[in-house]
PDB file of N, CA and C in Angstrom:
ATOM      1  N   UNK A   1       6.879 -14.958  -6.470  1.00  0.00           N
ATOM      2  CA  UNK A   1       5.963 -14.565  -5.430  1.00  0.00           C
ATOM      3  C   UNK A   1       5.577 -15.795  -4.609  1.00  0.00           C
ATOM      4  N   UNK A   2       5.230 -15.714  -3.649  1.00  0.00           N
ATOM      5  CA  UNK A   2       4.375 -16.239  -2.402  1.00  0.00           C
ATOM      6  C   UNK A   2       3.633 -17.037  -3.134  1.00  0.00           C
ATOM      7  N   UNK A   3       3.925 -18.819  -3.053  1.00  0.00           N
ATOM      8  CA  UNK A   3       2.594 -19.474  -3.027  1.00  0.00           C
ATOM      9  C   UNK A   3       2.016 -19.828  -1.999  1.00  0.00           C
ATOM     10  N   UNK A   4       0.777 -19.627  -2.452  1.00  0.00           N
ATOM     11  CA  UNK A   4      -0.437 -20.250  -0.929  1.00  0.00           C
ATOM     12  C   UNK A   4      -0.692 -21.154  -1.028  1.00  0.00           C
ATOM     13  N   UNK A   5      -0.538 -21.656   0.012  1.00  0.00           N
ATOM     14  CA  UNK A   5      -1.000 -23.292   0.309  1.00  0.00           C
ATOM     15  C   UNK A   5      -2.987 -23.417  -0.025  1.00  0.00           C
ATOM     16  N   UNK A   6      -3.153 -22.307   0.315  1.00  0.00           N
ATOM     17  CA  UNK A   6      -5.007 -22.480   0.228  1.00  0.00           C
ATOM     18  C   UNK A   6      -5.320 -22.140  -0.546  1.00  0.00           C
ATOM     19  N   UNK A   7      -6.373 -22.510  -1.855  1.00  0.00           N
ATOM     20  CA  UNK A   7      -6.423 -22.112  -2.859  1.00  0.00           C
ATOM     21  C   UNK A   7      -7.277 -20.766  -2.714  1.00  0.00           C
ATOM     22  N   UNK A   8      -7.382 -19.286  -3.653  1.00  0.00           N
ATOM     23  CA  UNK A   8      -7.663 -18.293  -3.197  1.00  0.00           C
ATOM     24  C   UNK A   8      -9.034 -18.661  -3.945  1.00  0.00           C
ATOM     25  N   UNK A   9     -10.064 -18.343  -2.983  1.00  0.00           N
ATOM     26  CA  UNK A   9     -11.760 -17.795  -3.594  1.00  0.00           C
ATOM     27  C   UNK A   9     -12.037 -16.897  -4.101  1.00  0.00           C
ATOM     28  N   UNK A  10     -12.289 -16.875  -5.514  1.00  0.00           N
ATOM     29  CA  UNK A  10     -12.381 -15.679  -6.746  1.00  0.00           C
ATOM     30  C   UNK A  10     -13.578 -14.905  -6.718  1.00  0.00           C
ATOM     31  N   UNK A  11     -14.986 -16.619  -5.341  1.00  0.00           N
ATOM     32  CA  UNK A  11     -16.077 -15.865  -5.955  1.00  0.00           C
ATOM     33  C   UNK A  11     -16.433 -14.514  -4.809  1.00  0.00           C
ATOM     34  N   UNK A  12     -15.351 -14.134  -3.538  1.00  0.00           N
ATOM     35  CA  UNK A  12     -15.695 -13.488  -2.621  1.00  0.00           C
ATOM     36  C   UNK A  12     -15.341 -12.322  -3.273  1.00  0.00           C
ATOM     37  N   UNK A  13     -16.312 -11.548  -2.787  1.00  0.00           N
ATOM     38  CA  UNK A  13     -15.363  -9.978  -3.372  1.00  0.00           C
ATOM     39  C   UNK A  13     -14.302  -9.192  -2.027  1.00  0.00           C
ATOM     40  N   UNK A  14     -14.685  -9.850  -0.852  1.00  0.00           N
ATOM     41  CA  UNK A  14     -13.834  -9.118   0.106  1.00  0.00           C
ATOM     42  C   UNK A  14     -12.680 -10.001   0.073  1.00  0.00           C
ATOM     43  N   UNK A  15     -12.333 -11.150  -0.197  1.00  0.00           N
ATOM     44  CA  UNK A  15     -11.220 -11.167  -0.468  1.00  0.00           C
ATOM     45  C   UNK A  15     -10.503 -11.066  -1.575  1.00  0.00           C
ATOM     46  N   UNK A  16     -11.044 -11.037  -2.509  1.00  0.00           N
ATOM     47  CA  UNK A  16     -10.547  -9.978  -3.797  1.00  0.00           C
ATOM     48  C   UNK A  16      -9.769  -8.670  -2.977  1.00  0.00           C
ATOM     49  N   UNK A  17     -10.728  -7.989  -2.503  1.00  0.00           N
ATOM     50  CA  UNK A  17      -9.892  -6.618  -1.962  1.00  0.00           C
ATOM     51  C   UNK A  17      -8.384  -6.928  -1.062  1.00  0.00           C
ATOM     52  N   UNK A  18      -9.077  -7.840  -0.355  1.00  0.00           N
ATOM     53  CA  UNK A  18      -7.624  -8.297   0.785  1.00  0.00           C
ATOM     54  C   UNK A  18      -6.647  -8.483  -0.110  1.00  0.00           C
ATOM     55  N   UNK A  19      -6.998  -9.687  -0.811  1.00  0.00           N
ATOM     56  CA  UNK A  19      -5.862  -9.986  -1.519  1.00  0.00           C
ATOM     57  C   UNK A  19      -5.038  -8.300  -2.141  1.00  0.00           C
ATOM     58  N   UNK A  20      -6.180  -7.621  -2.737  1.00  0.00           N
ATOM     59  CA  UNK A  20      -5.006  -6.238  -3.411  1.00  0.00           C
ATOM     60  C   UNK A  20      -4.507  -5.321  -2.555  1.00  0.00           C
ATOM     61  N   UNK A  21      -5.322  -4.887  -1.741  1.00  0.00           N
ATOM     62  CA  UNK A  21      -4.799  -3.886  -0.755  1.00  0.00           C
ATOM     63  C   UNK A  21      -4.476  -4.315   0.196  1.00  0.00           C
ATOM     64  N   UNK A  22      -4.490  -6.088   0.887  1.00  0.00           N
ATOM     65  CA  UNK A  22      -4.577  -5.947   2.798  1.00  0.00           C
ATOM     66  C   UNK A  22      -2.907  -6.730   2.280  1.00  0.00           C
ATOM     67  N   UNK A  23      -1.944  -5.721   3.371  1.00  0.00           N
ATOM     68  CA  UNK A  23      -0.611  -5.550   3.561  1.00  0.00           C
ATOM     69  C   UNK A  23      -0.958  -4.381   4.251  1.00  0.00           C
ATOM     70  N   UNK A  24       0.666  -3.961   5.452  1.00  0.00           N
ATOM     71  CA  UNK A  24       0.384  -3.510   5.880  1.00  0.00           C
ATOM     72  C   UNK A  24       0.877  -2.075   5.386  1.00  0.00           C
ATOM     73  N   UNK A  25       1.583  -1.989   4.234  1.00  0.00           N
ATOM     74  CA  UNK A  25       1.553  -0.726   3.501  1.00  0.00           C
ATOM     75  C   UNK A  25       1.490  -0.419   2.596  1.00  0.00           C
ATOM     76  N   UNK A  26       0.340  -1.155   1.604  1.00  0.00           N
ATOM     77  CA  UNK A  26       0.044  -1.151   0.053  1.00  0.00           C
ATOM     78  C   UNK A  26      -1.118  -0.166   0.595  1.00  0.00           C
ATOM     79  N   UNK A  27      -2.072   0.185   1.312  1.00  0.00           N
ATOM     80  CA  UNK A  27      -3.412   1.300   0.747  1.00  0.00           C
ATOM     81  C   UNK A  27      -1.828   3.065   1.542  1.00  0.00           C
ATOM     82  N   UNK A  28      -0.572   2.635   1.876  1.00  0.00           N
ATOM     83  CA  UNK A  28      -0.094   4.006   2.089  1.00  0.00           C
ATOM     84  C   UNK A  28       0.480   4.162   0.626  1.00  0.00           C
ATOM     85  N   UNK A  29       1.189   3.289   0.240  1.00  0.00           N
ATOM     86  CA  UNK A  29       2.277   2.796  -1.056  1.00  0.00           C
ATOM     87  C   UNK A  29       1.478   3.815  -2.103  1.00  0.00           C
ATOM     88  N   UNK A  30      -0.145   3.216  -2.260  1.00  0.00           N
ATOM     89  CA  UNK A  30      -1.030   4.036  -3.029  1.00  0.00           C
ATOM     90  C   UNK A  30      -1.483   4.900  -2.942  1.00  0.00           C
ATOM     91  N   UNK A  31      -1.629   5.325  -1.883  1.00  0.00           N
ATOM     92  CA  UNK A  31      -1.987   7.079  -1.259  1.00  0.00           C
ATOM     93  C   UNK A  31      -0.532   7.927  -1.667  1.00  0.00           C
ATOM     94  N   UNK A  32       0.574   7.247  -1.086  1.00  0.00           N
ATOM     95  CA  UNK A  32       1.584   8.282  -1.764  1.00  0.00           C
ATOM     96  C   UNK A  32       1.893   8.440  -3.458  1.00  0.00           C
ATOM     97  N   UNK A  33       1.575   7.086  -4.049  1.00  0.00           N
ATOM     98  CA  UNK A  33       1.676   7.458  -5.421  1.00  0.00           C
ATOM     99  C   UNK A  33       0.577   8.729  -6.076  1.00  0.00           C
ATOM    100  N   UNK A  34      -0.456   8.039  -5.355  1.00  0.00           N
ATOM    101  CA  UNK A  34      -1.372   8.883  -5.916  1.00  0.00           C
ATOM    102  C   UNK A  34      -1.121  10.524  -6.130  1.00  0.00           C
ATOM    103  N   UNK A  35      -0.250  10.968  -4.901  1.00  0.00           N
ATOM    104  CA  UNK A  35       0.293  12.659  -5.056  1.00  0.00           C
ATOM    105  C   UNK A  35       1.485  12.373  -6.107  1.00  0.00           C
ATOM    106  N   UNK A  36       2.009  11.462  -7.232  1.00  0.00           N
ATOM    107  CA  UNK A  36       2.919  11.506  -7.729  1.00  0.00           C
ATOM    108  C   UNK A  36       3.810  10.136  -7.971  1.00  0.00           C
ATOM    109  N   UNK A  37       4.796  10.398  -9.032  1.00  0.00           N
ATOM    110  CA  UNK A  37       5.231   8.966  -9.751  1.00  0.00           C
ATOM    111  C   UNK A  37       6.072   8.924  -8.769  1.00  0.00           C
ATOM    112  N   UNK A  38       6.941   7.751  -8.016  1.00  0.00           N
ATOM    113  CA  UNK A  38       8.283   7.892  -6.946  1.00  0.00           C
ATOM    114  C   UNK A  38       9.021   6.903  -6.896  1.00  0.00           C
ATOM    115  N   UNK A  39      10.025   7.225  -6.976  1.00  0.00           N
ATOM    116  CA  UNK A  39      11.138   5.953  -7.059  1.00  0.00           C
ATOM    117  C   UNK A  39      11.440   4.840  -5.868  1.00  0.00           C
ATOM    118  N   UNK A  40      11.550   3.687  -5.898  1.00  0.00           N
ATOM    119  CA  UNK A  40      11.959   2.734  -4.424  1.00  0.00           C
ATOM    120  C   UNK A  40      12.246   3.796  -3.481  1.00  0.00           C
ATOM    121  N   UNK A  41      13.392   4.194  -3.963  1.00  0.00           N
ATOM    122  CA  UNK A  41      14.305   5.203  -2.649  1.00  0.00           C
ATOM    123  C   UNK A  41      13.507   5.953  -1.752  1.00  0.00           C
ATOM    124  N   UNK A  42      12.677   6.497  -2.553  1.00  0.00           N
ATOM    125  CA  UNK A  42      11.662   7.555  -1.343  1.00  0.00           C
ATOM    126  C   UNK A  42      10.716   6.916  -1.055  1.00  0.00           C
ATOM    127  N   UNK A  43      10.329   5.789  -1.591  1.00  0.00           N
ATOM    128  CA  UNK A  43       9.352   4.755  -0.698  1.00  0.00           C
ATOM    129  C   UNK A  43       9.650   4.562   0.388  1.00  0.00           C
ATOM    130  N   UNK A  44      10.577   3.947   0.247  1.00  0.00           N
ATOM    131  CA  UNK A  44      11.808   3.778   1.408  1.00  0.00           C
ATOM    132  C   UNK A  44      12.206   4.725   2.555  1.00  0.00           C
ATOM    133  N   UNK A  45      12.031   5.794   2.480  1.00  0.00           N
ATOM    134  CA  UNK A  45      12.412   6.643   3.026  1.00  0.00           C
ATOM    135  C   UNK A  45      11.453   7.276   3.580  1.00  0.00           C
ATOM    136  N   UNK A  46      10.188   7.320   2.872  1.00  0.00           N
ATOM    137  CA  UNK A  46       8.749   7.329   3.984  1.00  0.00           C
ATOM    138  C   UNK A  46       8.298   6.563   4.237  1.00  0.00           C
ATOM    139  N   UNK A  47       8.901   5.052   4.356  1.00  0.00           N
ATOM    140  CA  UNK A  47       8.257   4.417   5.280  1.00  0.00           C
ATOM    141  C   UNK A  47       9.424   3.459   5.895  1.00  0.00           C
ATOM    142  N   UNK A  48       9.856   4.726   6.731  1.00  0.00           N
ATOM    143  CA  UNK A  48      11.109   3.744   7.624  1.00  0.00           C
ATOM    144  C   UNK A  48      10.862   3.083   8.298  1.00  0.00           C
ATOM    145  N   UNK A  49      10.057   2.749   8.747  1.00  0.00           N
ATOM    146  CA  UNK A  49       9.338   2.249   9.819  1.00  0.00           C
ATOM    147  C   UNK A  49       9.296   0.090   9.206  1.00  0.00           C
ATOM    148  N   UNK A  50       9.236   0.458   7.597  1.00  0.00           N
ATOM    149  CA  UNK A  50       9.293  -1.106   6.992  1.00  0.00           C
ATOM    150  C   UNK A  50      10.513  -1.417   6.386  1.00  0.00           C
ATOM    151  N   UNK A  51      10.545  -2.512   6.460  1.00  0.00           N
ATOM    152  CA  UNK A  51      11.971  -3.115   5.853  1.00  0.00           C
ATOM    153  C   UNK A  51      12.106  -2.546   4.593  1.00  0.00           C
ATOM    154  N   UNK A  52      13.373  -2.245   3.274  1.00  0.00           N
ATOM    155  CA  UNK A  52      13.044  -2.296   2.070  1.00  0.00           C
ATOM    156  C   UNK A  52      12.388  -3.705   1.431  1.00  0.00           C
ATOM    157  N   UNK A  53      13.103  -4.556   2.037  1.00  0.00           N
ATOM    158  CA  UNK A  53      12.163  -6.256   1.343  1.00  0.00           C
ATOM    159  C   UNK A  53      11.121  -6.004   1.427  1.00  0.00           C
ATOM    160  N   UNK A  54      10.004  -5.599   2.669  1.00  0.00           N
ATOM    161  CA  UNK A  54       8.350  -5.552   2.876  1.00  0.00           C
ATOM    162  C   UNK A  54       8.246  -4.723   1.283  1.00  0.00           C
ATOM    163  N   UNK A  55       8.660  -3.533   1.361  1.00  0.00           N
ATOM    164  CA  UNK A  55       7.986  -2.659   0.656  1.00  0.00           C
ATOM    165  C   UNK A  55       8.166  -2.690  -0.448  1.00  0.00           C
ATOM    166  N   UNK A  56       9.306  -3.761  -0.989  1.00  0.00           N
ATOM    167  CA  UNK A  56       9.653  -4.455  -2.437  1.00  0.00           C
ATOM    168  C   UNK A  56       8.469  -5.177  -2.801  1.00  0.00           C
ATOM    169  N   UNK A  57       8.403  -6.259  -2.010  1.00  0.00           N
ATOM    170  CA  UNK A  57       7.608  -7.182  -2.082  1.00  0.00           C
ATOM    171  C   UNK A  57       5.961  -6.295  -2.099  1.00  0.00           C
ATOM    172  N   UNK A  58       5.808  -5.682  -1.389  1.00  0.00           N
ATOM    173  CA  UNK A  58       4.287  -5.130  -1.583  1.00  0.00           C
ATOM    174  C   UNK A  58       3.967  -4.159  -2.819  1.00  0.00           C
ATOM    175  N   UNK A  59       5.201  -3.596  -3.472  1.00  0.00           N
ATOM    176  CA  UNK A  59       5.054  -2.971  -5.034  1.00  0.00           C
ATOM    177  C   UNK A  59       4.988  -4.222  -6.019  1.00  0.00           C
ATOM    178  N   UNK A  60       5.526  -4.944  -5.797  1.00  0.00           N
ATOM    179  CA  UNK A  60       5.705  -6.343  -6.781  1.00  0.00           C
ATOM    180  C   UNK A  60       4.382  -6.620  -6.885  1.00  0.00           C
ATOM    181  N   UNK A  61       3.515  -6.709  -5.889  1.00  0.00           N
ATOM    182  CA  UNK A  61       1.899  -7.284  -5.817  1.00  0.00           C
ATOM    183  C   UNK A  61       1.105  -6.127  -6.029  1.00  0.00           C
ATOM    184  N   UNK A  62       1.282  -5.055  -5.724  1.00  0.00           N
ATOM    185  CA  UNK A  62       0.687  -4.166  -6.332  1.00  0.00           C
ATOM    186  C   UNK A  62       0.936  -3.593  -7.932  1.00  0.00           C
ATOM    187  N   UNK A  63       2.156  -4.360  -8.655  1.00  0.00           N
ATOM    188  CA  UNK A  63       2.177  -3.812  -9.703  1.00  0.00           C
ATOM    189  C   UNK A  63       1.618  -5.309 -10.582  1.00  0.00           C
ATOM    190  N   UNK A  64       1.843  -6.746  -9.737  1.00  0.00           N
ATOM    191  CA  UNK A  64       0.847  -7.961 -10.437  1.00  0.00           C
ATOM    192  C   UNK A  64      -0.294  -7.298 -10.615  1.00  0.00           C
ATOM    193  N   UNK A  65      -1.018  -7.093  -9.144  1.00  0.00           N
ATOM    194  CA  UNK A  65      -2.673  -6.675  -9.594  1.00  0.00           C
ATOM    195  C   UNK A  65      -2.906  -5.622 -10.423  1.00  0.00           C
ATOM    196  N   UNK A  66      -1.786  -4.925 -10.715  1.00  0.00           N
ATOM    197  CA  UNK A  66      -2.390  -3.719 -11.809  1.00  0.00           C
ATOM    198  C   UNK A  66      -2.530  -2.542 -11.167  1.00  0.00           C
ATOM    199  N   UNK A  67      -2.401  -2.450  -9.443  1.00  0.00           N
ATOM    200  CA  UNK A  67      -2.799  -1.256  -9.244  1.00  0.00           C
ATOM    201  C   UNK A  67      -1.687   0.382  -9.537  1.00  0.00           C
ATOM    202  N   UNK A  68      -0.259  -0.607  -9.598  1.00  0.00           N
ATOM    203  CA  UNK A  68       0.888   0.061 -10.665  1.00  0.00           C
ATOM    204  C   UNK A  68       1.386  -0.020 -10.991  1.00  0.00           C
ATOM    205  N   UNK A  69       1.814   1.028 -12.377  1.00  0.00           N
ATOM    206  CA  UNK A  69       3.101   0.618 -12.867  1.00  0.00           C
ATOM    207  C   UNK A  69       4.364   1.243 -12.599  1.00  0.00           C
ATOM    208  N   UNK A  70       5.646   0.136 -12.878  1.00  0.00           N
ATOM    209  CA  UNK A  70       6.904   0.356 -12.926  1.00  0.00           C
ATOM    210  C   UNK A  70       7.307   0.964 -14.004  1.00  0.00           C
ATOM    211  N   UNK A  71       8.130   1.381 -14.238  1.00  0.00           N
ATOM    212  CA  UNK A  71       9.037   2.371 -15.670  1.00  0.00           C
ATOM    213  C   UNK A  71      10.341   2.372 -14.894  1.00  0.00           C
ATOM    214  N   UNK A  72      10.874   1.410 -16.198  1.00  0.00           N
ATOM    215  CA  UNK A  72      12.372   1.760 -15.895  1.00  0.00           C
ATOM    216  C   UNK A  72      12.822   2.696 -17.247  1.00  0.00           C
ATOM    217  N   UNK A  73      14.250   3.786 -16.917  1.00  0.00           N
ATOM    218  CA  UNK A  73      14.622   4.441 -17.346  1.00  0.00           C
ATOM    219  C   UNK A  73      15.909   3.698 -17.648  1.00  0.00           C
ATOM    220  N   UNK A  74      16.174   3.658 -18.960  1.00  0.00           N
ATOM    221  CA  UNK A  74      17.553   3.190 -19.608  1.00  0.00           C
ATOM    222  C   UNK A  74      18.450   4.487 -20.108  1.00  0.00           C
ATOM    223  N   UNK A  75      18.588   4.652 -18.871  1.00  0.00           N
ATOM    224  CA  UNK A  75      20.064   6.088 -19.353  1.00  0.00           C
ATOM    225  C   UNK A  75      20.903   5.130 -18.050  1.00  0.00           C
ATOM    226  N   UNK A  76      21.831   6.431 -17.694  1.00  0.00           N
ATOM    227  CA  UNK A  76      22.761   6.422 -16.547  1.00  0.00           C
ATOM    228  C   UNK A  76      22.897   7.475 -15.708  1.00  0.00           C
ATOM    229  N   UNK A  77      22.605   7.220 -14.552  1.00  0.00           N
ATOM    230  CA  UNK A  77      22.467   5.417 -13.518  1.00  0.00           C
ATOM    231  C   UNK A  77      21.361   5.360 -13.916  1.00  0.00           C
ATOM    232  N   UNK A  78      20.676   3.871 -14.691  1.00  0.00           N
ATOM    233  CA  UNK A  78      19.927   3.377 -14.332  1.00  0.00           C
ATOM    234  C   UNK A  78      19.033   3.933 -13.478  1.00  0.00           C
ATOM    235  N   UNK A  79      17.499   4.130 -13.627  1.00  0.00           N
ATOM    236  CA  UNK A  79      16.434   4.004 -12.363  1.00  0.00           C
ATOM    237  C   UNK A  79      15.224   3.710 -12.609  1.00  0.00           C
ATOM    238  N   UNK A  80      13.971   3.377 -11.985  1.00  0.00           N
ATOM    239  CA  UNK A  80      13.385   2.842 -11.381  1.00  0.00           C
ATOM    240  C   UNK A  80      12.302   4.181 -11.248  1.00  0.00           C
ATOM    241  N   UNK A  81      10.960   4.119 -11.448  1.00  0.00           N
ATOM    242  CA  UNK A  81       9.662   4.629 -11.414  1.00  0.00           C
ATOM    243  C   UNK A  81       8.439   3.761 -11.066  1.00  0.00           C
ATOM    244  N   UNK A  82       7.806   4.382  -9.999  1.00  0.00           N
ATOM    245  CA  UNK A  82       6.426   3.651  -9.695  1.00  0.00           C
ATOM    246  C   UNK A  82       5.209   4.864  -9.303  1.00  0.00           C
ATOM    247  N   UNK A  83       4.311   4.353 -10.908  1.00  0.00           N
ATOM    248  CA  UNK A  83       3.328   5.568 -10.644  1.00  0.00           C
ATOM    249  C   UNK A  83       2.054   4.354 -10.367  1.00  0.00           C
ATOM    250  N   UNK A  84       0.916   5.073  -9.763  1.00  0.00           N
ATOM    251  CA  UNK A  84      -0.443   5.052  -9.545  1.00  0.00           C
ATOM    252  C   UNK A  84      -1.153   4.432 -11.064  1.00  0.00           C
ATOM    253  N   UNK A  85      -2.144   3.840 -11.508  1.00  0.00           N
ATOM    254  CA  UNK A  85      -2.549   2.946 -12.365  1.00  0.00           C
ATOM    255  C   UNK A  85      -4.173   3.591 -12.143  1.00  0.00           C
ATOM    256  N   UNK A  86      -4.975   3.406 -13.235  1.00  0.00           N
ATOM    257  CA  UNK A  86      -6.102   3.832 -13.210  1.00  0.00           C
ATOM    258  C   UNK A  86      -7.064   3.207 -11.913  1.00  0.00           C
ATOM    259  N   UNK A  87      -6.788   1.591 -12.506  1.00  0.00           N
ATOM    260  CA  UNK A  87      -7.441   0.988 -11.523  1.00  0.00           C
ATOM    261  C   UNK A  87      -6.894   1.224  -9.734  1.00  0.00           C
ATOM    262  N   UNK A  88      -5.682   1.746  -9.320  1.00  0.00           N
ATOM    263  CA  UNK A  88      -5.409   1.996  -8.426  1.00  0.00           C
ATOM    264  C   UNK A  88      -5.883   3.102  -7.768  1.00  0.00           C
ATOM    265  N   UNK A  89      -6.250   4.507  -8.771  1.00  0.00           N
ATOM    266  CA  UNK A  89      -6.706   5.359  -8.625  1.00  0.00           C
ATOM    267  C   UNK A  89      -8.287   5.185  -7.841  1.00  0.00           C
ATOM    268  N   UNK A  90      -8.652   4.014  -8.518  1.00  0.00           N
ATOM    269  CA  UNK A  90     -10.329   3.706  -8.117  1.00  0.00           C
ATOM    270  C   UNK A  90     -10.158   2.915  -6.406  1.00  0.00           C
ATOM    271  N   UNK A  91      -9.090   2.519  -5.693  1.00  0.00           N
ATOM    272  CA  UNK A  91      -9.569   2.723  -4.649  1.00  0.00           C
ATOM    273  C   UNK A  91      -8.824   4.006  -3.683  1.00  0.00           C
ATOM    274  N   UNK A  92      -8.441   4.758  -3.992  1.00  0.00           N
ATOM    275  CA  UNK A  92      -7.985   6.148  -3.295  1.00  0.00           C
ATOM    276  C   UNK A  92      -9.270   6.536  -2.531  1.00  0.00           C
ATOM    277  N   UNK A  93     -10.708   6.519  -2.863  1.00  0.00           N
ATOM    278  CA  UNK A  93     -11.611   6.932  -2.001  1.00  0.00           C
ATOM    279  C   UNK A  93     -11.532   5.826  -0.914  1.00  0.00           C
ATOM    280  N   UNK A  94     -11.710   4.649  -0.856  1.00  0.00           N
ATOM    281  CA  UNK A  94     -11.758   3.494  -0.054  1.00  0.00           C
ATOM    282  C   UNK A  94     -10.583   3.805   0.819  1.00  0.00           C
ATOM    283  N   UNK A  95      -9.559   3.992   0.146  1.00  0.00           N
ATOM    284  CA  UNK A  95      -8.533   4.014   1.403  1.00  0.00           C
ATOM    285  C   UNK A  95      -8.399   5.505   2.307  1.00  0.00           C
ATOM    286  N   UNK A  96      -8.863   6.496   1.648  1.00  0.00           N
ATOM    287  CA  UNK A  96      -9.340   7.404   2.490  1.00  0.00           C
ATOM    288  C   UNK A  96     -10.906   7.116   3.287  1.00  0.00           C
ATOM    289  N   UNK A  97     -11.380   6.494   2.988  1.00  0.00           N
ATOM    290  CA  UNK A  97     -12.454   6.471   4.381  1.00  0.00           C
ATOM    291  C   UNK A  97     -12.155   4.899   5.464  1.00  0.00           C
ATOM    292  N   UNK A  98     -11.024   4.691   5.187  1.00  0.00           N
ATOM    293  CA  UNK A  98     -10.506   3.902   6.092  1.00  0.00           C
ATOM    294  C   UNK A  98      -9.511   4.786   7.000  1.00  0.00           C
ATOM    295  N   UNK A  99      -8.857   5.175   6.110  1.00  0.00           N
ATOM    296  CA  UNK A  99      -7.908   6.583   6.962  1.00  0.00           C
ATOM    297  C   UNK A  99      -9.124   7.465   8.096  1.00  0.00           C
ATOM    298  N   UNK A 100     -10.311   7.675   7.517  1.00  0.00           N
ATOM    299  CA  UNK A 100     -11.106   8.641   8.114  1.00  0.00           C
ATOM    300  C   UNK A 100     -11.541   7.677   9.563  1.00  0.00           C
ATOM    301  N   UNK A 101     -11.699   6.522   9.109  1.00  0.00           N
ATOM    302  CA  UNK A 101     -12.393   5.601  10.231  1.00  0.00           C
ATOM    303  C   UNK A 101     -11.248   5.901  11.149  1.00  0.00           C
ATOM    304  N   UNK A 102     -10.409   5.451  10.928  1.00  0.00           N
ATOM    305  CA  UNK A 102      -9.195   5.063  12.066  1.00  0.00           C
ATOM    306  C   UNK A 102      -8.836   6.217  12.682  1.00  0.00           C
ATOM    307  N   UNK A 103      -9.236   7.431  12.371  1.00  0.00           N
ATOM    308  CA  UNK A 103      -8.852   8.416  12.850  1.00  0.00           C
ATOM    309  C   UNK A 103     -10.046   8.677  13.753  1.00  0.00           C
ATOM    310  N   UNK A 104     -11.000   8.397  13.670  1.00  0.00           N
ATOM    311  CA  UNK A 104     -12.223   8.555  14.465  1.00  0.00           C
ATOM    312  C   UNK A 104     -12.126   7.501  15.152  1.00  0.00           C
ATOM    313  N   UNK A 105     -11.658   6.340  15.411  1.00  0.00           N
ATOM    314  CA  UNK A 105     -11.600   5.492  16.010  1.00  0.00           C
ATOM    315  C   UNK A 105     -10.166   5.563  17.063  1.00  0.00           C
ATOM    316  N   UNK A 106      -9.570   6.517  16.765  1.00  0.00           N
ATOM    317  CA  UNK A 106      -7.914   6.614  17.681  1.00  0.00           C
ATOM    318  C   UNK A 106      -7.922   6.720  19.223  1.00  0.00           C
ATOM    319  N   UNK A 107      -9.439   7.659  19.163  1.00  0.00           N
ATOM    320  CA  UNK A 107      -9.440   7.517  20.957  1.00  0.00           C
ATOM    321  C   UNK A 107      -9.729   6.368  21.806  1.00  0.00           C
ATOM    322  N   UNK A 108     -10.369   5.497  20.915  1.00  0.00           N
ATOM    323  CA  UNK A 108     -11.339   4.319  21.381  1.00  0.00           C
ATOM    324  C   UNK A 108      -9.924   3.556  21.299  1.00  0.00           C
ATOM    325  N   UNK A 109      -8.973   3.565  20.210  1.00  0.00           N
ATOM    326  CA  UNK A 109      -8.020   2.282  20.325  1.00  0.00           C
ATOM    327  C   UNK A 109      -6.947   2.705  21.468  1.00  0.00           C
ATOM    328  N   UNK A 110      -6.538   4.014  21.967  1.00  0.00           N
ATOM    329  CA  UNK A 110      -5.835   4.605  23.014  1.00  0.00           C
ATOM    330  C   UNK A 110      -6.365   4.138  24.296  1.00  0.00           C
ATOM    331  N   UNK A 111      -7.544   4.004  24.427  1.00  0.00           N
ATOM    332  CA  UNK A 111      -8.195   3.476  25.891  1.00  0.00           C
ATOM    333  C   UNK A 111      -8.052   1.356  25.702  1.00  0.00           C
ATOM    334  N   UNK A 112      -8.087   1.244  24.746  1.00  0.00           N
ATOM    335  CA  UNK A 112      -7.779  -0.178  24.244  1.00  0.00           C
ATOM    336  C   UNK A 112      -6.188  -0.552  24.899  1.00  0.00           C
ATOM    337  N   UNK A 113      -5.467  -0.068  24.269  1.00  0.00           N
ATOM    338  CA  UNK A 113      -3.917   0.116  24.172  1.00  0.00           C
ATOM    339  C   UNK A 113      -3.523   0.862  25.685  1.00  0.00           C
ATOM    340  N   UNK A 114      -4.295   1.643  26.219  1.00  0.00           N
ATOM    341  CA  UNK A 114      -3.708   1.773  27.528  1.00  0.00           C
ATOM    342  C   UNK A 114      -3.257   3.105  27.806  1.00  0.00           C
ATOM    343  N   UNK A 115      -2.972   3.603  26.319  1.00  0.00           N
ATOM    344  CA  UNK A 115      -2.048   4.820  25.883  1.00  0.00           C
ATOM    345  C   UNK A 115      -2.865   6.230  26.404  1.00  0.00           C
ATOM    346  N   UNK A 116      -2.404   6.757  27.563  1.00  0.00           N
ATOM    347  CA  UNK A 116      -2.994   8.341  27.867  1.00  0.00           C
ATOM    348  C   UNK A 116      -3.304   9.632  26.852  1.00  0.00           C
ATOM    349  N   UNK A 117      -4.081  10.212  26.867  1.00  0.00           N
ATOM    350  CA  UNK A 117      -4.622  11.057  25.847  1.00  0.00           C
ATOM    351  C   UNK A 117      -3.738  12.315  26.503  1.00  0.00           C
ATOM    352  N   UNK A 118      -3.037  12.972  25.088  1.00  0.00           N
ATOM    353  CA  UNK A 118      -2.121  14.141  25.153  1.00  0.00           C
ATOM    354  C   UNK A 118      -3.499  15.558  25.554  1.00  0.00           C
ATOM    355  N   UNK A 119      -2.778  16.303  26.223  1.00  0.00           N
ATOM    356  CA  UNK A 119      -3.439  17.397  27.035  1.00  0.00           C
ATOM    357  C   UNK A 119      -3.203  18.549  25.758  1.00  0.00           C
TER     358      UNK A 119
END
């Protein structure tokens, strides 16, 4: 993993959080586990939009901090499981009232952004 040049402050609690959830698709990574255990592949596949490396790399740190675990299956082929973790479970409310903000906030960032409001 990523070393930081700056040493991280243990005693903040908001960056505690950054550090676990701020990426830009670890609070989705955990919203989708949360409906269920899912393999890379369909990670991948709902979120085309990110590289597979991003979204490697952001399960890797989400499964350091604990918020899940991996299960590998030793049959054939080989695969790969990533479910939701208790402690991950505990911010599913947090990341839904961030979901809620931003959605209440979409018109305000459309007049920001420039972007015309659909009729």
């Amino acid at each position: 993993m990523y070393q930081k040049k700056m040493p991280f402050d243990i005693k903040c609690g908001i960056k505690i959080s950054m550090e676990v959830i701020g990426g830009k698709w670890k609070p989705c990574i955990l919203q989708e586990l949360n409906e269920g255990a899912k393999r890379p592949s369909e990670l991948h596949r709902l979120f085309d939009d990110a590289s597979p490396r991003v979204i490697n790399q952001q399960l890797k740190e989400l499964e350091i901090h604990g918020m899940i675990k991996k299960k590998i299956f030793a049959e054939l082929p080989p695969h790969t499981e990533y479910s939701i973790t208790e402690d991950g479970e505990s911010l599913i409310p947090i990341i839904a009232t961030l979901e809620q903000w931003g959605n209440n906030f979409r018109p305000k960032m459309m007049k920001i952004l420039g972007i015309p409001e659909k009729e």
